[in-house]
C-alpha atoms as a PDB file:
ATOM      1  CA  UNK A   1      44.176  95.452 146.483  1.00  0.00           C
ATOM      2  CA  UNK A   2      43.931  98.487 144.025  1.00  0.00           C
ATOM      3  CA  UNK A   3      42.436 100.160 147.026  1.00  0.00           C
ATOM      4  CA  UNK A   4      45.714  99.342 149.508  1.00  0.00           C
ATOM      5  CA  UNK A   5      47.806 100.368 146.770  1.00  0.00           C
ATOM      6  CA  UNK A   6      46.224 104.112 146.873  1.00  0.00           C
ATOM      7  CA  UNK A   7      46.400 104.289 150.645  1.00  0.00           C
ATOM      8  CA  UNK A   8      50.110 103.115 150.133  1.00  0.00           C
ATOM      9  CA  UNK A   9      51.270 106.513 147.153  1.00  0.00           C
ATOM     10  CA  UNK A  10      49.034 108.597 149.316  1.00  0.00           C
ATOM     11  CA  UNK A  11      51.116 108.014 152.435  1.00  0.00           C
ATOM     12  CA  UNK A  12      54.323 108.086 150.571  1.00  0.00           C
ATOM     13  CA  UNK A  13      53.584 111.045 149.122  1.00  0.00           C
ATOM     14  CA  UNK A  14      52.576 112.791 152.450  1.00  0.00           C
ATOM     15  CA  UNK A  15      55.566 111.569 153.780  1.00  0.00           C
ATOM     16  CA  UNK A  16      57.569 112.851 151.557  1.00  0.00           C
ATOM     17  CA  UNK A  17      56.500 116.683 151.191  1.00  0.00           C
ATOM     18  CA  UNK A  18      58.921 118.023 153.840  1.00  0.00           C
ATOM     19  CA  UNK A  19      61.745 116.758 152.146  1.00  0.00           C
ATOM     20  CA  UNK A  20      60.505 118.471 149.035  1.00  0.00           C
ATOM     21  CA  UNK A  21      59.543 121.811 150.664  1.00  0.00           C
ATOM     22  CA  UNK A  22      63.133 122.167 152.546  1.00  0.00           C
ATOM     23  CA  UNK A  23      64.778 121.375 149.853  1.00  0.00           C
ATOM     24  CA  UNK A  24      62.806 124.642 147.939  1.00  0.00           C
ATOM     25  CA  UNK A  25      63.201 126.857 150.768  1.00  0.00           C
ATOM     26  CA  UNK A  26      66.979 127.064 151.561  1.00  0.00           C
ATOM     27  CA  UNK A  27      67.436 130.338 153.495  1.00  0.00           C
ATOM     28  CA  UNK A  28      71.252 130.297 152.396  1.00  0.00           C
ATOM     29  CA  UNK A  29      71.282 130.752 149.047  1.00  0.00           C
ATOM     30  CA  UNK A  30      69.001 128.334 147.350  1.00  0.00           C
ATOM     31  CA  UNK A  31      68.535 124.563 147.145  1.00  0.00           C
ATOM     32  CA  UNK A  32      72.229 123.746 146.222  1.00  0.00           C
ATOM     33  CA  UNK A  33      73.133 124.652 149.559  1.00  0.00           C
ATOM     34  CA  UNK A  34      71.550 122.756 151.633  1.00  0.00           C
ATOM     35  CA  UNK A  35      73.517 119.835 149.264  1.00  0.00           C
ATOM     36  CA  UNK A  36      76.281 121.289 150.308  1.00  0.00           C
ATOM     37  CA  UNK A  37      76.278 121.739 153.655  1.00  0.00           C
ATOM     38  CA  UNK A  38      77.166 118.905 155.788  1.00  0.00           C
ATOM     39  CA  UNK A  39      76.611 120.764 159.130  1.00  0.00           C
ATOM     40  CA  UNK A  40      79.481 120.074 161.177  1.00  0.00           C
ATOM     41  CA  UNK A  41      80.213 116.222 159.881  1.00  0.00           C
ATOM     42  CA  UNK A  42      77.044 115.543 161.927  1.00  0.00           C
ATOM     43  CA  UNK A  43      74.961 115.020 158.643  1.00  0.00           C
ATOM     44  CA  UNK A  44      77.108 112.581 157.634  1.00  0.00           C
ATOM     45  CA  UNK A  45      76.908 110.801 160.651  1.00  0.00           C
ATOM     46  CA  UNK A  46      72.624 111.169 161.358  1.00  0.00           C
ATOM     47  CA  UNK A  47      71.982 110.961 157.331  1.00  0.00           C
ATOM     48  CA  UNK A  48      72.305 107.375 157.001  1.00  0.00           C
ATOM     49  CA  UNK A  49      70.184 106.360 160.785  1.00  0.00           C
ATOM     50  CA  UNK A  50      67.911 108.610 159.437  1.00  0.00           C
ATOM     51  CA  UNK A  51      67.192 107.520 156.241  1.00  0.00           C
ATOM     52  CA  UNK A  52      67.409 103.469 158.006  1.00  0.00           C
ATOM     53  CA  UNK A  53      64.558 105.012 160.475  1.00  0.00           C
ATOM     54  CA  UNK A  54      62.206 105.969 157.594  1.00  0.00           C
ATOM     55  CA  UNK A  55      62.506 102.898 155.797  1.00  0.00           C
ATOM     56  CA  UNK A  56      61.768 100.948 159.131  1.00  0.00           C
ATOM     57  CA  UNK A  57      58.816 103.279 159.562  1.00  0.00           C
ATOM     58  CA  UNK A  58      57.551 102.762 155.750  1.00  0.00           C
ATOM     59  CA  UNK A  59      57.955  98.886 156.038  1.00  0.00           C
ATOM     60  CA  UNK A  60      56.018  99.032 159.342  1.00  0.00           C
ATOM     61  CA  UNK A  61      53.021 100.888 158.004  1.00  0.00           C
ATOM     62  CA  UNK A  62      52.698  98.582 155.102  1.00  0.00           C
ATOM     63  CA  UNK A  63      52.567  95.370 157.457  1.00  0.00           C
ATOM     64  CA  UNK A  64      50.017  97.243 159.302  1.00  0.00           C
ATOM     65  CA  UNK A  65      48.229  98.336 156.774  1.00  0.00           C
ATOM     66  CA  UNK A  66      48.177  94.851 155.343  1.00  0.00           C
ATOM     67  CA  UNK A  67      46.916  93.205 158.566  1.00  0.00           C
ATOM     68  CA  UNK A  68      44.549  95.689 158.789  1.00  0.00           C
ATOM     69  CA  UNK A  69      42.849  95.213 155.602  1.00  0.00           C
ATOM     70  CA  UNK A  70      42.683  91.169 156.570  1.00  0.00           C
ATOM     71  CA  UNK A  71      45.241  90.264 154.008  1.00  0.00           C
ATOM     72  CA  UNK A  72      47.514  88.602 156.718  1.00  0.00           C
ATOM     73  CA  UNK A  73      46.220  88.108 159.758  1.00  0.00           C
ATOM     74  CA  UNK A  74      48.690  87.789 162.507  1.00  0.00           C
ATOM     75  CA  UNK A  75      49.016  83.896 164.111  1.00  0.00           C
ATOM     76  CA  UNK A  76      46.894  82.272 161.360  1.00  0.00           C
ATOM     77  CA  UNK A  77      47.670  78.867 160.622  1.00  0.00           C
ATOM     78  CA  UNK A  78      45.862  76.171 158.851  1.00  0.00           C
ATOM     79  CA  UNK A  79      43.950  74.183 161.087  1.00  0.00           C
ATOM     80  CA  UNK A  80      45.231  71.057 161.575  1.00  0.00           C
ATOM     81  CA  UNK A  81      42.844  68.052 160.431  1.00  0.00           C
ATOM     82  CA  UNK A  82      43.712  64.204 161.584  1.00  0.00           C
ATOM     83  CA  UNK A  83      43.144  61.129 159.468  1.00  0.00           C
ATOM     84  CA  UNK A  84      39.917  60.402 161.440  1.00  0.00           C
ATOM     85  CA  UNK A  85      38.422  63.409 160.750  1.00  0.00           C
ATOM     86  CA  UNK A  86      39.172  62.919 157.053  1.00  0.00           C
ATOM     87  CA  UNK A  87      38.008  59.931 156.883  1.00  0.00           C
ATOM     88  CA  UNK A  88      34.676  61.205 158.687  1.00  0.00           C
ATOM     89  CA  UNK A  89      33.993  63.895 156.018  1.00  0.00           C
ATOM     90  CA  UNK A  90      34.507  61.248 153.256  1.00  0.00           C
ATOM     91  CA  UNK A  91      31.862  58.847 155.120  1.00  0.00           C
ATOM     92  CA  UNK A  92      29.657  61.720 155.280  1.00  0.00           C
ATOM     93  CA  UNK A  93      30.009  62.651 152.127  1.00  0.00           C
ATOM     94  CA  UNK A  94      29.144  59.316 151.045  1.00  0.00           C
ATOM     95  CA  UNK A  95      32.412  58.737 149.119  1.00  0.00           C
ATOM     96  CA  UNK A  96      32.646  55.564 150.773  1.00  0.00           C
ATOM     97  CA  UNK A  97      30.326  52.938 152.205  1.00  0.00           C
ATOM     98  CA  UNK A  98      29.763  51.714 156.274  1.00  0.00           C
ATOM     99  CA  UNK A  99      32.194  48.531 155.888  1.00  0.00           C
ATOM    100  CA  UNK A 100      34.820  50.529 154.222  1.00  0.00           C
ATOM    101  CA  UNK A 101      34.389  53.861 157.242  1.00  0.00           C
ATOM    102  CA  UNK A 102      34.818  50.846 160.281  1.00  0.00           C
ATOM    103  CA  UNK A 103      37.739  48.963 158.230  1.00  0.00           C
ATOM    104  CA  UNK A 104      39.314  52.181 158.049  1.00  0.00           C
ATOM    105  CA  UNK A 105      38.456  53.058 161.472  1.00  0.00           C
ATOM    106  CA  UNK A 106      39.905  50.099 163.099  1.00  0.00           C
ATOM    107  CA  UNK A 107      43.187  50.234 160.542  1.00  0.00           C
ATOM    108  CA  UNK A 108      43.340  53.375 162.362  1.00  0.00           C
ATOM    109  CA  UNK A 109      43.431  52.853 165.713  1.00  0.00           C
ATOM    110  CA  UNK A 110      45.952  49.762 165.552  1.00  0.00           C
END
Protein backbone atom coordinates (compact mmCIF):
# COMPACT_ATOMS: atom_id res chain seq x y z
CA UNK A 1 0.00 0.00 0.00
CA UNK A 2 2.73 2.55 1.17
CA UNK A 3 4.24 1.69 -2.15
CA UNK A 4 0.80 2.69 -4.33
CA UNK A 5 0.59 5.64 -2.29
CA UNK A 6 4.18 6.95 -3.69
CA UNK A 7 3.33 6.05 -7.26
CA UNK A 8 0.01 8.02 -6.55
CA UNK A 9 2.09 11.94 -5.11
CA UNK A 10 4.59 11.09 -7.77
CA UNK A 11 2.02 11.22 -10.56
CA UNK A 12 0.18 14.06 -9.03
CA UNK A 13 2.99 15.91 -8.75
CA UNK A 14 4.13 15.34 -12.43
CA UNK A 15 0.89 16.22 -13.37
CA UNK A 16 0.79 19.12 -11.90
CA UNK A 17 4.18 20.99 -12.92
CA UNK A 18 2.74 22.75 -16.00
CA UNK A 19 0.26 24.40 -14.12
CA UNK A 20 2.97 25.59 -11.80
CA UNK A 21 5.51 26.61 -14.50
CA UNK A 22 2.75 28.77 -16.57
CA UNK A 23 1.65 30.21 -13.87
CA UNK A 24 5.65 31.54 -13.20
CA UNK A 25 6.20 32.41 -16.67
CA UNK A 26 3.46 34.93 -17.69
CA UNK A 27 4.87 36.80 -20.72
CA UNK A 28 2.35 39.76 -19.90
CA UNK A 29 3.37 41.09 -16.96
CA UNK A 30 3.78 38.44 -14.37
CA UNK A 31 1.67 35.72 -12.75
CA UNK A 32 -1.31 38.03 -11.80
CA UNK A 33 -2.10 38.25 -15.28
CA UNK A 34 -2.68 35.28 -16.41
CA UNK A 35 -5.50 35.46 -13.24
CA UNK A 36 -6.75 38.02 -14.90
CA UNK A 37 -7.19 37.30 -18.17
CA UNK A 38 -10.18 35.42 -19.14
CA UNK A 39 -9.29 35.24 -22.90
CA UNK A 40 -12.26 36.17 -24.70
CA UNK A 41 -15.04 34.56 -22.11
CA UNK A 42 -13.68 31.29 -23.58
CA UNK A 43 -11.80 30.50 -20.23
CA UNK A 44 -14.73 30.70 -18.51
CA UNK A 45 -16.43 28.49 -20.63
CA UNK A 46 -13.28 25.54 -21.19
CA UNK A 47 -12.06 26.17 -17.34
CA UNK A 48 -14.59 24.16 -15.73
CA UNK A 49 -14.59 20.88 -18.74
CA UNK A 50 -11.17 21.17 -18.20
CA UNK A 51 -10.67 20.93 -14.79
CA UNK A 52 -13.89 17.91 -14.94
CA UNK A 53 -11.38 16.18 -17.64
CA UNK A 54 -8.42 16.04 -15.20
CA UNK A 55 -10.27 14.79 -12.41
CA UNK A 56 -11.77 12.00 -14.73
CA UNK A 57 -8.21 11.33 -15.84
CA UNK A 58 -6.80 11.27 -12.04
CA UNK A 59 -9.72 8.94 -10.89
CA UNK A 60 -8.97 6.69 -13.90
CA UNK A 61 -5.30 6.22 -13.18
CA UNK A 62 -5.95 5.36 -9.62
CA UNK A 63 -8.50 2.47 -10.61
CA UNK A 64 -5.84 1.36 -12.87
CA UNK A 65 -3.28 1.59 -10.83
CA UNK A 66 -5.23 -0.28 -8.21
CA UNK A 67 -6.13 -3.21 -10.52
CA UNK A 68 -2.84 -3.30 -11.52
CA UNK A 69 -1.23 -3.83 -8.29
CA UNK A 70 -4.00 -6.88 -7.68
CA UNK A 71 -5.87 -4.91 -5.11
CA UNK A 72 -9.19 -5.23 -7.13
CA UNK A 73 -9.27 -7.38 -9.70
CA UNK A 74 -11.86 -6.69 -12.26
CA UNK A 75 -15.03 -9.49 -12.32
CA UNK A 76 -13.97 -11.19 -9.05
CA UNK A 77 -16.61 -12.65 -7.15
CA UNK A 78 -16.71 -15.13 -4.41
CA UNK A 79 -17.15 -18.43 -5.64
CA UNK A 80 -20.25 -19.72 -5.00
CA UNK A 81 -20.27 -23.00 -2.70
CA UNK A 82 -23.69 -25.25 -2.39
CA UNK A 83 -24.85 -27.01 0.75
CA UNK A 84 -23.46 -30.33 -0.63
CA UNK A 85 -20.25 -29.20 -1.03
CA UNK A 86 -20.29 -27.88 2.54
CA UNK A 87 -21.39 -30.58 3.87
CA UNK A 88 -18.56 -32.62 1.91
CA UNK A 89 -15.70 -30.53 3.42
CA UNK A 90 -17.21 -31.06 6.94
CA UNK A 91 -17.32 -35.03 6.25
CA UNK A 92 -13.87 -34.74 5.15
CA UNK A 93 -12.81 -32.94 7.71
CA UNK A 94 -14.15 -35.39 10.00
CA UNK A 95 -16.45 -32.91 11.82
CA UNK A 96 -19.08 -35.31 11.45
CA UNK A 97 -19.48 -39.07 11.23
CA UNK A 98 -20.79 -41.49 7.94
CA UNK A 99 -24.55 -41.76 9.34
CA UNK A 100 -24.74 -38.12 10.00
CA UNK A 101 -22.90 -37.17 5.99
CA UNK A 102 -25.87 -39.75 4.27
CA UNK A 103 -28.75 -38.33 6.70
CA UNK A 104 -27.71 -35.08 5.59
CA UNK A 105 -27.28 -36.14 2.14
CA UNK A 106 -30.64 -37.55 1.65
CA UNK A 107 -32.33 -34.41 3.79
CA UNK A 108 -30.76 -32.80 0.93
CA UNK A 109 -31.92 -34.09 -1.99
CA UNK A 110 -35.73 -34.30 -0.83
Amino acid sequence: MNRFLGILLVGIGVASSPYRAMAQASPEGGPWHMMHDWGGGWGMILGPLYMVAWLAILVAVILFMIRWMGIVSPGASAPTRTARDILDERFARGEIDQDEYEKRCRALNT
